[in-house]
PDB file of N, CA and C in Angstrom:
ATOM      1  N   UNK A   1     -87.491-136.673  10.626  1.00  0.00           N
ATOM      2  CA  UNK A   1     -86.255-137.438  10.679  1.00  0.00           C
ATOM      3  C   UNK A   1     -85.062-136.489  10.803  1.00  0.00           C
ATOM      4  N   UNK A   2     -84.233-136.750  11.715  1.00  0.00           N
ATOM      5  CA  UNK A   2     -82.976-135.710  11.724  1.00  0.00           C
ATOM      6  C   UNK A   2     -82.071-136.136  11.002  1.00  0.00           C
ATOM      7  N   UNK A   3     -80.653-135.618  10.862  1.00  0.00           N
ATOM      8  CA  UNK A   3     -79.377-135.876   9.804  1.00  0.00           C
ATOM      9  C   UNK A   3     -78.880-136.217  10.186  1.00  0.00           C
ATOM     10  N   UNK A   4     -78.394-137.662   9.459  1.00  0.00           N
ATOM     11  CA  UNK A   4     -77.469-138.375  10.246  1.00  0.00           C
ATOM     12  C   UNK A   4     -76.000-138.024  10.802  1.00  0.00           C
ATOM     13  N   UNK A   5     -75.390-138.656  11.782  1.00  0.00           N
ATOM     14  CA  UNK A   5     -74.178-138.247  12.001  1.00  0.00           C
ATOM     15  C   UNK A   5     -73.062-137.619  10.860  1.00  0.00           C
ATOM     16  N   UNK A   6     -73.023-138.881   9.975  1.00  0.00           N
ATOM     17  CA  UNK A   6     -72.107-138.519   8.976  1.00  0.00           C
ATOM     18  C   UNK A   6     -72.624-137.264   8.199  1.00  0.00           C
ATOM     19  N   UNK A   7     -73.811-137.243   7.732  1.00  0.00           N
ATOM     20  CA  UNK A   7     -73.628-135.925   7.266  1.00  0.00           C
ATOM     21  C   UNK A   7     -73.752-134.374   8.358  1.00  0.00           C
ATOM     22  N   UNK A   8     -73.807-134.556   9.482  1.00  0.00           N
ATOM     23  CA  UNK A   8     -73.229-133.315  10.593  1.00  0.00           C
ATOM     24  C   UNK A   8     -71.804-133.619  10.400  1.00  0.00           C
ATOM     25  N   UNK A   9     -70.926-134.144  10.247  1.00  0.00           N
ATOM     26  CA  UNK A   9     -69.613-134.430  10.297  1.00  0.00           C
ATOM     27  C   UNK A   9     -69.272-133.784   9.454  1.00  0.00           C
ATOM     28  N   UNK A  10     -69.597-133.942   8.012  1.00  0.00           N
ATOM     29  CA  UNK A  10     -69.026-133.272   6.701  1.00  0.00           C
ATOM     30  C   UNK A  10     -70.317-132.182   6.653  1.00  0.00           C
ATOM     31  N   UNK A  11     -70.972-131.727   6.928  1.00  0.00           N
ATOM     32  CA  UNK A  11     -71.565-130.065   6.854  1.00  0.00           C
ATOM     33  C   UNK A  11     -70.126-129.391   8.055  1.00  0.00           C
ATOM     34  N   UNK A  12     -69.480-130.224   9.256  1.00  0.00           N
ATOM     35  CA  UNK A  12     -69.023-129.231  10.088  1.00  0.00           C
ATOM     36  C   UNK A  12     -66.988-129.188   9.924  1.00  0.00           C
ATOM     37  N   UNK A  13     -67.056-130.178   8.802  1.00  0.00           N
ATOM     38  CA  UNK A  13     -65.518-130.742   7.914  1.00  0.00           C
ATOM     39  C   UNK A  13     -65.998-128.949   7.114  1.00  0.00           C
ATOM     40  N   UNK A  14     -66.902-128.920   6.326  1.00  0.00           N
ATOM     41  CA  UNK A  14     -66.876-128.098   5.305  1.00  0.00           C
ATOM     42  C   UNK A  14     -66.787-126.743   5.970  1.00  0.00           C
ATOM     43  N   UNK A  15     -67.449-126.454   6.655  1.00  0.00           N
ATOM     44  CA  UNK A  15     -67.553-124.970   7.853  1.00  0.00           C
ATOM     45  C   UNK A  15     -66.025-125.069   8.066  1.00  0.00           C
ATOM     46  N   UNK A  16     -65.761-126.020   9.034  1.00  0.00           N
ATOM     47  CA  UNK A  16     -63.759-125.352   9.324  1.00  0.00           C
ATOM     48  C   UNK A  16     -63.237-125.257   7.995  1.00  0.00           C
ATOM     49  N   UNK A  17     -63.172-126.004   7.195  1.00  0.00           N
ATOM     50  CA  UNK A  17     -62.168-125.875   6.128  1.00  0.00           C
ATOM     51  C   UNK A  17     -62.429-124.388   5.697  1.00  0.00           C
ATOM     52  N   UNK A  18     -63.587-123.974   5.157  1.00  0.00           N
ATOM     53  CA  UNK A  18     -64.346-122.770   4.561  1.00  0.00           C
ATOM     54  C   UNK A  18     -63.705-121.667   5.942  1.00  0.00           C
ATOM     55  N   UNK A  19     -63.807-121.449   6.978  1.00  0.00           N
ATOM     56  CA  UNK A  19     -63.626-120.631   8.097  1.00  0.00           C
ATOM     57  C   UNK A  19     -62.010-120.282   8.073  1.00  0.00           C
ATOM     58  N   UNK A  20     -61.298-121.482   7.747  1.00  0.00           N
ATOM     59  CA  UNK A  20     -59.795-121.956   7.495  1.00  0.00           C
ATOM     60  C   UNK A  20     -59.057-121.158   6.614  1.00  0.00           C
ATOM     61  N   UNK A  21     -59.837-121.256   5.121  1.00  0.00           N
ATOM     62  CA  UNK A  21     -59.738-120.767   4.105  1.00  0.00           C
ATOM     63  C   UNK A  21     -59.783-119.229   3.713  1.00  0.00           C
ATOM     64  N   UNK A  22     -60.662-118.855   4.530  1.00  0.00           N
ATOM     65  CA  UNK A  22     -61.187-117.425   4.620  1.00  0.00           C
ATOM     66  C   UNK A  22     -59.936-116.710   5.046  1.00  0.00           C
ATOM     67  N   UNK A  23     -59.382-117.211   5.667  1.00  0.00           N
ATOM     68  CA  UNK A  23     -57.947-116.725   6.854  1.00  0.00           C
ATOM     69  C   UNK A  23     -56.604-116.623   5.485  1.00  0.00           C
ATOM     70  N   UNK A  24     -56.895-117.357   4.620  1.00  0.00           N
ATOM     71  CA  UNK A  24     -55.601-117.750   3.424  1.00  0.00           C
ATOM     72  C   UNK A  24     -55.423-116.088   2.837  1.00  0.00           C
ATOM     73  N   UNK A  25     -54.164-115.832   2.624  1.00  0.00           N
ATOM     74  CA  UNK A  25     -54.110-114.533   2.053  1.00  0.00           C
ATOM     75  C   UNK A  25     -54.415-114.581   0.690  1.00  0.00           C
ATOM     76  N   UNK A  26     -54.749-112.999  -0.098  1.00  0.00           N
ATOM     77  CA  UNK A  26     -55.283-113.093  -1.384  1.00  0.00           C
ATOM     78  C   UNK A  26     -54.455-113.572  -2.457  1.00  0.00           C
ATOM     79  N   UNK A  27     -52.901-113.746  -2.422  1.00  0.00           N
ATOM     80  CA  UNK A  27     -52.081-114.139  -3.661  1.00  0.00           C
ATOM     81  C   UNK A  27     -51.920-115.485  -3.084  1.00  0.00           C
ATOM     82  N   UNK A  28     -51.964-116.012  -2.265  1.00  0.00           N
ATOM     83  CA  UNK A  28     -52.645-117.823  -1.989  1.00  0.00           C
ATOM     84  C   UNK A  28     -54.008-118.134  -2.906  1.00  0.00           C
ATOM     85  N   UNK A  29     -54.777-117.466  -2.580  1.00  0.00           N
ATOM     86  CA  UNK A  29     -56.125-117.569  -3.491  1.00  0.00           C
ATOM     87  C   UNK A  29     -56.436-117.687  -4.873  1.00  0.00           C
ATOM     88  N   UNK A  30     -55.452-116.313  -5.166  1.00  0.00           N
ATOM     89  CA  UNK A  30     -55.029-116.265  -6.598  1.00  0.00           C
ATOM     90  C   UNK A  30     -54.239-117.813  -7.643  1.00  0.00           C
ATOM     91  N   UNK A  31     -53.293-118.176  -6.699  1.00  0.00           N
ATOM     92  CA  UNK A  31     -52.203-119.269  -7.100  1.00  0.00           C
ATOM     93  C   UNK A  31     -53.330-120.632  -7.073  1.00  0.00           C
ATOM     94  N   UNK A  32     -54.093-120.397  -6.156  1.00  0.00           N
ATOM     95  CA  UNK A  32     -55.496-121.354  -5.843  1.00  0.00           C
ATOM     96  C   UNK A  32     -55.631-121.554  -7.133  1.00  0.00           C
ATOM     97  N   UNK A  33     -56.356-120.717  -7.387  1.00  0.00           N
ATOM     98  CA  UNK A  33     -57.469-120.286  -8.515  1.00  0.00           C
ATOM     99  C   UNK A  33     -56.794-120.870  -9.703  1.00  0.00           C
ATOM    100  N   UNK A  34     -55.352-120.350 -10.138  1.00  0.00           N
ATOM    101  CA  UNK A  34     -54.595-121.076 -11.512  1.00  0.00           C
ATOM    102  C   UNK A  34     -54.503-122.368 -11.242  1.00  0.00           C
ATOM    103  N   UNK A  35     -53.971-122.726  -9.977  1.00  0.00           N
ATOM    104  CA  UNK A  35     -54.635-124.288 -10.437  1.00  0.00           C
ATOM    105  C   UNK A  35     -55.258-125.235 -10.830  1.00  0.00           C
ATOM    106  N   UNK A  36     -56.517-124.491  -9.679  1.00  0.00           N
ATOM    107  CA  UNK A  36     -57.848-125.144 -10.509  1.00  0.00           C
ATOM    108  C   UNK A  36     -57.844-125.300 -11.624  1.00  0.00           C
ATOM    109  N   UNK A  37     -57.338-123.756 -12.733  1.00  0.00           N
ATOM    110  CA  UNK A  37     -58.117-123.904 -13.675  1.00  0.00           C
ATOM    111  C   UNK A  37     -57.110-125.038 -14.677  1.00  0.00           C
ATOM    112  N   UNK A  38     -55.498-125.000 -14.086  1.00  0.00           N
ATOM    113  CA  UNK A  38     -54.805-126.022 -14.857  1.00  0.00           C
ATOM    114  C   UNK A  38     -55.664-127.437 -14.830  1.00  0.00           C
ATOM    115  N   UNK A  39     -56.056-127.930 -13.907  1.00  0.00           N
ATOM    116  CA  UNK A  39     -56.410-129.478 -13.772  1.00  0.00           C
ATOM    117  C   UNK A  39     -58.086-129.403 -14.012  1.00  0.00           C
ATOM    118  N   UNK A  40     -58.519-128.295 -14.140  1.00  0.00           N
ATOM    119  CA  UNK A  40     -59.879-128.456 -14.944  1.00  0.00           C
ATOM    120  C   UNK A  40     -59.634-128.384 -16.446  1.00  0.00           C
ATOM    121  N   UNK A  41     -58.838-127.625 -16.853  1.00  0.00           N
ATOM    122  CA  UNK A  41     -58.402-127.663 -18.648  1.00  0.00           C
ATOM    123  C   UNK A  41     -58.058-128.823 -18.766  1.00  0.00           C
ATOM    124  N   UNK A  42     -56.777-129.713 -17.824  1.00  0.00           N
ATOM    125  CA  UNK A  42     -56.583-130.971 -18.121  1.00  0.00           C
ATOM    126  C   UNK A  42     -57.863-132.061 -18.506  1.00  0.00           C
ATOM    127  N   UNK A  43     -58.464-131.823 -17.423  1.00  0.00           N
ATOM    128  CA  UNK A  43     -59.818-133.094 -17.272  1.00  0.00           C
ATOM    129  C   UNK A  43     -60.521-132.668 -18.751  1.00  0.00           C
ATOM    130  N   UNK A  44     -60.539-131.373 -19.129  1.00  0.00           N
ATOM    131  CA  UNK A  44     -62.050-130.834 -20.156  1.00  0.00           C
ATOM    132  C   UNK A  44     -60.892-131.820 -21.102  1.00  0.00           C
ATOM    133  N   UNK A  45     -59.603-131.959 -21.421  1.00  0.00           N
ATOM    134  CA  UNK A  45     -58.844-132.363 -22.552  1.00  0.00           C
ATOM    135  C   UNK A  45     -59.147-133.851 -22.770  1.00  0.00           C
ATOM    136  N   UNK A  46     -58.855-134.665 -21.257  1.00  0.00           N
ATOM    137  CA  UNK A  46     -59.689-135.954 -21.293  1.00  0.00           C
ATOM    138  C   UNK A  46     -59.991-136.286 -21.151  1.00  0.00           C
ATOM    139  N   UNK A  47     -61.538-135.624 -21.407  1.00  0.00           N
ATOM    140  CA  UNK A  47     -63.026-135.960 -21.558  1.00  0.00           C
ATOM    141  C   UNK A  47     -62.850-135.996 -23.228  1.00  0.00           C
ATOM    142  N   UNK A  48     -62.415-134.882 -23.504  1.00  0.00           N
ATOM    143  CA  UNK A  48     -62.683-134.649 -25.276  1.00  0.00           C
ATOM    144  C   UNK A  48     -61.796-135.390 -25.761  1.00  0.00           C
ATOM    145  N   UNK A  49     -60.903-136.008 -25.579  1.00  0.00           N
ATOM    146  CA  UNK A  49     -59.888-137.272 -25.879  1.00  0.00           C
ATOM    147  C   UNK A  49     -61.065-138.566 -26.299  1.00  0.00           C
ATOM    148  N   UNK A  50     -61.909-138.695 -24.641  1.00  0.00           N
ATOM    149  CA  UNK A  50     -62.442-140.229 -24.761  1.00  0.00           C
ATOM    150  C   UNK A  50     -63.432-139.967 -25.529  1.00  0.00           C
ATOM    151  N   UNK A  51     -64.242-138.573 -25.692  1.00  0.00           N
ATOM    152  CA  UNK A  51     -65.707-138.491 -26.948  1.00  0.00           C
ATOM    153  C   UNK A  51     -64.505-138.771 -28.442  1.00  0.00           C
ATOM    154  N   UNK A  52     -64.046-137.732 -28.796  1.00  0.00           N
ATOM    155  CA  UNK A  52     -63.630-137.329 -30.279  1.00  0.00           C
ATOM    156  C   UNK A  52     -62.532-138.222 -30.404  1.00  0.00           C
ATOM    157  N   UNK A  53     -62.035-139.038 -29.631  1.00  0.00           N
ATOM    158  CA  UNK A  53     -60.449-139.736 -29.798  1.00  0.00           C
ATOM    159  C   UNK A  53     -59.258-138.613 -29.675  1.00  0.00           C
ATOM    160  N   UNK A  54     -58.110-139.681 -29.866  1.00  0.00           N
ATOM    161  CA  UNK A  54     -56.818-138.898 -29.935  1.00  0.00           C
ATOM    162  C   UNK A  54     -56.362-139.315 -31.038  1.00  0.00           C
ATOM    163  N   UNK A  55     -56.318-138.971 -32.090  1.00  0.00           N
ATOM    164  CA  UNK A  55     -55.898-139.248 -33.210  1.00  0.00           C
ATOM    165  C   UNK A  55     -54.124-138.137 -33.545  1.00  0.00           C
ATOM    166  N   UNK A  56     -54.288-137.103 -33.255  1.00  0.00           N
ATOM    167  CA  UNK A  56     -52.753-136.585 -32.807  1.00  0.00           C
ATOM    168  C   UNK A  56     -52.577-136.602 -31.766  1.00  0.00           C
ATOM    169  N   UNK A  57     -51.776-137.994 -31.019  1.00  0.00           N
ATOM    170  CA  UNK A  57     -51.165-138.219 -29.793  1.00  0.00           C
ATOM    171  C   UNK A  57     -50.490-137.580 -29.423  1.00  0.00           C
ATOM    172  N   UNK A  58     -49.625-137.183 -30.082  1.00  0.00           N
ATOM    173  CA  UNK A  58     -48.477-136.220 -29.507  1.00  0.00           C
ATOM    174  C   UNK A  58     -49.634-134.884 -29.011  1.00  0.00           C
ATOM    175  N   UNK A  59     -50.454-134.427 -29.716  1.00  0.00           N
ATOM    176  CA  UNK A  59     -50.956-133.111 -29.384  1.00  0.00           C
ATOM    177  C   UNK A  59     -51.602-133.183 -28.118  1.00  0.00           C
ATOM    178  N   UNK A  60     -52.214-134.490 -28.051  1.00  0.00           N
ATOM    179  CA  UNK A  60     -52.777-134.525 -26.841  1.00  0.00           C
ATOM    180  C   UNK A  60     -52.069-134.458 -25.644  1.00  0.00           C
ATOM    181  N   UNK A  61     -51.172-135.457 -25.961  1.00  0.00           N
ATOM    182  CA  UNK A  61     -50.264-135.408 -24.659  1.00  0.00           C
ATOM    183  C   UNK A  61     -49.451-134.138 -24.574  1.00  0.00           C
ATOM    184  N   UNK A  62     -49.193-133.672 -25.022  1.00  0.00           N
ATOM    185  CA  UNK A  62     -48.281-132.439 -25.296  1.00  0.00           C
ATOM    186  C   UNK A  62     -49.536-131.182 -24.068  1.00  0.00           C
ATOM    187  N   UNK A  63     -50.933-131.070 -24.700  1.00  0.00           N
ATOM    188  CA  UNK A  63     -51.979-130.661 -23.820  1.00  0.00           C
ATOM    189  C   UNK A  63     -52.306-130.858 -22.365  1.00  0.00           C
ATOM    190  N   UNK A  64     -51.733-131.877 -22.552  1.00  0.00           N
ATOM    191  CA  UNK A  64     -52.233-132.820 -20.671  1.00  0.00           C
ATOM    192  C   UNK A  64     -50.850-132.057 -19.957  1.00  0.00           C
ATOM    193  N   UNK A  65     -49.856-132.518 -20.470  1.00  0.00           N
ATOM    194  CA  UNK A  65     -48.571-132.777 -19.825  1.00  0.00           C
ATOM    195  C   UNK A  65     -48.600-130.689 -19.487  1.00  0.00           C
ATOM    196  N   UNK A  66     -48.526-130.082 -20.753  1.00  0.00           N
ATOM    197  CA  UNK A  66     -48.735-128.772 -19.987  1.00  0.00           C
ATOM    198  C   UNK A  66     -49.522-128.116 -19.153  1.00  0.00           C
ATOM    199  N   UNK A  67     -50.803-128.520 -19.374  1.00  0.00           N
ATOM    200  CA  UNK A  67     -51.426-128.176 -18.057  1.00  0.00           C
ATOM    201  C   UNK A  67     -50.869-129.010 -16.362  1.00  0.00           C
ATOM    202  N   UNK A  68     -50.698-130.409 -16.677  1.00  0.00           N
ATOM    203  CA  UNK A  68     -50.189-130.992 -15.149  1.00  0.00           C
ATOM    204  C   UNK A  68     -48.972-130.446 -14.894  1.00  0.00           C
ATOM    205  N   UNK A  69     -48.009-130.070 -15.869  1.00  0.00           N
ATOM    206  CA  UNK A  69     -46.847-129.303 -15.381  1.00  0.00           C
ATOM    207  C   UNK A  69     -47.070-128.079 -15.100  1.00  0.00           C
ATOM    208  N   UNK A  70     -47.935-127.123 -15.265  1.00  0.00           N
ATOM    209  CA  UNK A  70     -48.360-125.760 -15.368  1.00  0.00           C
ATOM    210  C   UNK A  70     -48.854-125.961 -13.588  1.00  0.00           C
ATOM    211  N   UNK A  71     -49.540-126.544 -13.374  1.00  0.00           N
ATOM    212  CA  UNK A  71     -50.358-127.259 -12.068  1.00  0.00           C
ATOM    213  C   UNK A  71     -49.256-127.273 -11.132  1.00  0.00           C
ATOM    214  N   UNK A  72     -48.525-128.627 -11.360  1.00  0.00           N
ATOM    215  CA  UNK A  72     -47.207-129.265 -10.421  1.00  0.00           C
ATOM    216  C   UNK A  72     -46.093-127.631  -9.764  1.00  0.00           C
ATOM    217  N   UNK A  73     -45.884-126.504 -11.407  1.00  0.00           N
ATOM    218  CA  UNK A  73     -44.968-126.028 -10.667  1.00  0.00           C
ATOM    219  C   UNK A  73     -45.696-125.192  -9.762  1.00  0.00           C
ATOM    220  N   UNK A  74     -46.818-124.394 -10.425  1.00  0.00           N
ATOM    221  CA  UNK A  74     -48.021-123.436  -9.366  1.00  0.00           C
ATOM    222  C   UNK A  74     -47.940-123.973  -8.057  1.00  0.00           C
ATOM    223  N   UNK A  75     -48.247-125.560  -7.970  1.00  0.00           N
ATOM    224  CA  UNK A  75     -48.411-125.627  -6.556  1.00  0.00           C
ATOM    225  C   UNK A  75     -46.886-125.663  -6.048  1.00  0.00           C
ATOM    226  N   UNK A  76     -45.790-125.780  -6.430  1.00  0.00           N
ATOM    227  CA  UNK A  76     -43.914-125.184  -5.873  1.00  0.00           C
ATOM    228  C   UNK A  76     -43.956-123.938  -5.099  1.00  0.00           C
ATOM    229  N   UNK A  77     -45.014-122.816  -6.360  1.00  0.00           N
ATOM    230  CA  UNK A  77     -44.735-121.414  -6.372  1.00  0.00           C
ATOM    231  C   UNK A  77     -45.639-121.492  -4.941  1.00  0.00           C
ATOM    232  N   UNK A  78     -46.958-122.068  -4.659  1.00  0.00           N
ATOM    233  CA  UNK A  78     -47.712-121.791  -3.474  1.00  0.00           C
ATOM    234  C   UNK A  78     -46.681-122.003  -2.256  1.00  0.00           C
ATOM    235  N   UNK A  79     -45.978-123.189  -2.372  1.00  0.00           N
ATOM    236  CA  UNK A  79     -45.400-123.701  -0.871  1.00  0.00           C
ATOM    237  C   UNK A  79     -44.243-122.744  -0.883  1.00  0.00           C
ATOM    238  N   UNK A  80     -43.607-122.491  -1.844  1.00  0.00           N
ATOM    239  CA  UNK A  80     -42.492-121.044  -1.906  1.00  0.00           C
ATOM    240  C   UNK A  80     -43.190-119.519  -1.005  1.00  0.00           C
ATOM    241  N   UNK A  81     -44.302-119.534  -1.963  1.00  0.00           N
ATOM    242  CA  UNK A  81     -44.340-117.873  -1.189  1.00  0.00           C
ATOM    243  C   UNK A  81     -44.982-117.797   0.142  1.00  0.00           C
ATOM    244  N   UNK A  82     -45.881-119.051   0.475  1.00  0.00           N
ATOM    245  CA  UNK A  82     -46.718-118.939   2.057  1.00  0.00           C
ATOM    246  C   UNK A  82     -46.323-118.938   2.837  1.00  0.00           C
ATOM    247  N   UNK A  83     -46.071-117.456   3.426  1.00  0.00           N
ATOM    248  CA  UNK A  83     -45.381-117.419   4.602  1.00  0.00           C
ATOM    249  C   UNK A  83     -45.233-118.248   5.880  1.00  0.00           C
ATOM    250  N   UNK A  84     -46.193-118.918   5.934  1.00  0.00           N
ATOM    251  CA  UNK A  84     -46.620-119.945   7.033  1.00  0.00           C
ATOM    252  C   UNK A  84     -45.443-120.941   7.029  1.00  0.00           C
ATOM    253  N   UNK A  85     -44.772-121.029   5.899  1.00  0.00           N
ATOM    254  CA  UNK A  85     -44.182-122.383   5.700  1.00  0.00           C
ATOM    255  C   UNK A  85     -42.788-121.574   5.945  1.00  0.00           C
ATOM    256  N   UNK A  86     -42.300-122.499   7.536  1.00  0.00           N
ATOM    257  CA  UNK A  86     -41.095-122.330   7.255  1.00  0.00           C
ATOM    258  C   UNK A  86     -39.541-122.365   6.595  1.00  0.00           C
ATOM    259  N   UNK A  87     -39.806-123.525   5.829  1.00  0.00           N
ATOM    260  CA  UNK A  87     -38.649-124.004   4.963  1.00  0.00           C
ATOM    261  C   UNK A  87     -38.091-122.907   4.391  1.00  0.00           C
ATOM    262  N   UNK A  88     -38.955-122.164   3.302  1.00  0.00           N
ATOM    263  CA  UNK A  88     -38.993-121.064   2.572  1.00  0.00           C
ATOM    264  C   UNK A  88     -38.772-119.809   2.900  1.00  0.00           C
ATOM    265  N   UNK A  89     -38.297-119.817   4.499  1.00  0.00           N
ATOM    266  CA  UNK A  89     -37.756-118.249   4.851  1.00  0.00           C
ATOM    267  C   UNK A  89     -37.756-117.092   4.340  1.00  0.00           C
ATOM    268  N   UNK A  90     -36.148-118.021   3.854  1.00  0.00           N
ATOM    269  CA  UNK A  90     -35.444-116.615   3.531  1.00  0.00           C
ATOM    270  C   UNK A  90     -35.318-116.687   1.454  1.00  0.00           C
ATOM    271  N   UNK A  91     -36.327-117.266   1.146  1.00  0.00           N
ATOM    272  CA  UNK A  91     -36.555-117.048  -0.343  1.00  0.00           C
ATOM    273  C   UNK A  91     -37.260-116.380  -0.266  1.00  0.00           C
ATOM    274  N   UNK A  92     -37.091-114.732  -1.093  1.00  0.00           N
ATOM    275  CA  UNK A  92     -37.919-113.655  -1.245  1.00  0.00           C
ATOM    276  C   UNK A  92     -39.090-114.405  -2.356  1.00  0.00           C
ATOM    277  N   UNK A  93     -40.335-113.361  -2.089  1.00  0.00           N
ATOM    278  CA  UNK A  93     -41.487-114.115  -3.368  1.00  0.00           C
ATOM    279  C   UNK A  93     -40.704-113.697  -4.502  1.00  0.00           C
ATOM    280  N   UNK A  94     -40.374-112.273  -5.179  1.00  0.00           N
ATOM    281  CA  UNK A  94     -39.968-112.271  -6.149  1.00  0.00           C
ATOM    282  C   UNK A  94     -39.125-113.311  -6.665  1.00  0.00           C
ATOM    283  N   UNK A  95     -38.203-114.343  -6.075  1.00  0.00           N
ATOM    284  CA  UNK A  95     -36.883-115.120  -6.527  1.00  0.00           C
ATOM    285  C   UNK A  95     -37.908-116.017  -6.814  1.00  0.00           C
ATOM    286  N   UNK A  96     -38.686-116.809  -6.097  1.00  0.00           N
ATOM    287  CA  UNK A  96     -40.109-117.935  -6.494  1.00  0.00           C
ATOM    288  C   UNK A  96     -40.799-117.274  -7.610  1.00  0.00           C
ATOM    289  N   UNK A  97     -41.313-116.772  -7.537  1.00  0.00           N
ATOM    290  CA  UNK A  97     -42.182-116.071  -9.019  1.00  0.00           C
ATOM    291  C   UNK A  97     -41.022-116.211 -10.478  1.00  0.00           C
ATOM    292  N   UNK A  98     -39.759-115.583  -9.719  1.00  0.00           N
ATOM    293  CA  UNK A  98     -38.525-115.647 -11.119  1.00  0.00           C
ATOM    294  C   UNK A  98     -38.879-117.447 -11.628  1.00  0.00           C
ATOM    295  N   UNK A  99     -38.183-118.038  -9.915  1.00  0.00           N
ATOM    296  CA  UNK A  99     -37.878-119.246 -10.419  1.00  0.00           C
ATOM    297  C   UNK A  99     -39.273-120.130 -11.340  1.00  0.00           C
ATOM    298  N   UNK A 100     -40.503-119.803 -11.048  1.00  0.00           N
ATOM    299  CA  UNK A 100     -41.846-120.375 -11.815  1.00  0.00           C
ATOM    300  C   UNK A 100     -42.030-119.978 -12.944  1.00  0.00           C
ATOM    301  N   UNK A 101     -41.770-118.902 -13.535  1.00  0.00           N
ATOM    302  CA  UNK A 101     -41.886-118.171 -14.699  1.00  0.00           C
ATOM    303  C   UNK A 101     -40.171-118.678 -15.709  1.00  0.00           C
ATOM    304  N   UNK A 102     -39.312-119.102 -15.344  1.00  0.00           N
ATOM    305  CA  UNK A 102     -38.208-119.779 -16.086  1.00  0.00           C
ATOM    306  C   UNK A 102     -38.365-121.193 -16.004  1.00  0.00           C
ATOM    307  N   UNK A 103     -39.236-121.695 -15.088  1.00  0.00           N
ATOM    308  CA  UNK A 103     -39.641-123.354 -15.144  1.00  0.00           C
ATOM    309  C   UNK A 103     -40.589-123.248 -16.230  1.00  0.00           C
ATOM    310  N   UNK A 104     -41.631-122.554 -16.493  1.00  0.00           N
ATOM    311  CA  UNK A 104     -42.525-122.600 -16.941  1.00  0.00           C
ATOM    312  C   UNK A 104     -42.390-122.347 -18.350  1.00  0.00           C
ATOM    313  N   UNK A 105     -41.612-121.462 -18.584  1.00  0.00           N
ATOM    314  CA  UNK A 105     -40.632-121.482 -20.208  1.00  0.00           C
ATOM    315  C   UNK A 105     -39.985-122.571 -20.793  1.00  0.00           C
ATOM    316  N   UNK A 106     -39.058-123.482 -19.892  1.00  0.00           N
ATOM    317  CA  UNK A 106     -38.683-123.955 -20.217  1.00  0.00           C
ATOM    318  C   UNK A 106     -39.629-125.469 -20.009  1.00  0.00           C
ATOM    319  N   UNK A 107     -40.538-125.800 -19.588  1.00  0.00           N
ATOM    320  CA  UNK A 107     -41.617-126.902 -19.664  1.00  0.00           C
ATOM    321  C   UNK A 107     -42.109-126.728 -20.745  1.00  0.00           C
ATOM    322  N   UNK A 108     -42.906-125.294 -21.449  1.00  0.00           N
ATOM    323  CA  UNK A 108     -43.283-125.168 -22.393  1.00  0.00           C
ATOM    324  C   UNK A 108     -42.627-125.500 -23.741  1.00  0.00           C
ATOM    325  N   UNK A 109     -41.291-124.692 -23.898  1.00  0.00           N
ATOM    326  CA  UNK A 109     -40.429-125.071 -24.648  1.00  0.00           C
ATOM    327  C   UNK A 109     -40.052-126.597 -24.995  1.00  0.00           C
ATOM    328  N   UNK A 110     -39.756-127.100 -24.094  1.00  0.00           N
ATOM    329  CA  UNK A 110     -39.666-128.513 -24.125  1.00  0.00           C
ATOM    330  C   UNK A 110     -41.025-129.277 -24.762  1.00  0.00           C
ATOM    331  N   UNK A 111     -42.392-128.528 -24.820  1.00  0.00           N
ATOM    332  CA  UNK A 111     -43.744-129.236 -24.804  1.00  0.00           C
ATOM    333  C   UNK A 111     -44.056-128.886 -26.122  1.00  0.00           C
ATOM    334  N   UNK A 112     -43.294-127.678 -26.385  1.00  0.00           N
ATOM    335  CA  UNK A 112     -43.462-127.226 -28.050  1.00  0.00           C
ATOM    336  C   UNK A 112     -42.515-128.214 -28.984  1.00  0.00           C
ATOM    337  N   UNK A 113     -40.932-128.713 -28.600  1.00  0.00           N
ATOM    338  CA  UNK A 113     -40.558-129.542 -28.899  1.00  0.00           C
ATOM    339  C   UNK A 113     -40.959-130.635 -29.381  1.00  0.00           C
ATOM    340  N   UNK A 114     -41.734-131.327 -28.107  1.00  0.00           N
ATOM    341  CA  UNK A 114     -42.595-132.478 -28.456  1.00  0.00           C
ATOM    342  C   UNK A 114     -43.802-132.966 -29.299  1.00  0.00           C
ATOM    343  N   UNK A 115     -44.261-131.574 -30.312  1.00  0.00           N
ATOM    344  CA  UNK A 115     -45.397-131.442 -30.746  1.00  0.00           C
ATOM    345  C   UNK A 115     -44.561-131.745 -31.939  1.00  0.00           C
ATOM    346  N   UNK A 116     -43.379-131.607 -32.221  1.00  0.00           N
ATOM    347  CA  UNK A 116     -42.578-131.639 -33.611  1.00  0.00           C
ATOM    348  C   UNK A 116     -42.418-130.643 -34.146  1.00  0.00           C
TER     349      UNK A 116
END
């Protein structure tokens, strides 16, 4: 029996994307990579929310909200520094890196707030 269309479609979706990807420079990869791991810490938080409960709400949310904000600005800092993207010219990476690292203080700060 041969493979059906749809799956030649997505084995040859996955090859370009992967071929695509390969081409991405290494501090794209890097900024990749912290994402992931923001919105995988998020998910591991609620999973262990729906087993153990949330019995300190605030803590939880306080957990979620920093990782999806940790996430949200990372992916700013990606469309800031990729050169590909023209919008972002004439913003040096260093001024994007400044500006993510003073968002990111002050999200936190604000998230430490909220814990009481």
């Amino acid at each position: 029996m041969g493979r059906s269309t749809t799956a030649k479609e997505a084995e040859a979706l996955v090859q370009s994307l992967r071929s695509a990807y390969s081409a991405t420079p290494t501090n794209l990869k890097i900024i990749d990579f912290y994402i992931a791991f923001a919105v995988v810490t998020a998910l591991i938080q609620v999973v262990y929310m729906a087993i153990v409960g949330s019995f300190p709400f605030n803590s939880f949310l306080s957990g979620l909200l920093s990782c999806v904000g940790t996430a949200v600005l990372a992916v700013c800092l990606r469309i800031q520094v990729n050169k590909e993207n023209k919008e972002f010219k004439d913003l040096p990476p260093e001024r994007a890196f400044a500006d993510f690292v003073l968002c990111n203080l002050v999200l936190h700060l604000v998230i430490m707030n909220f814990l009481g």
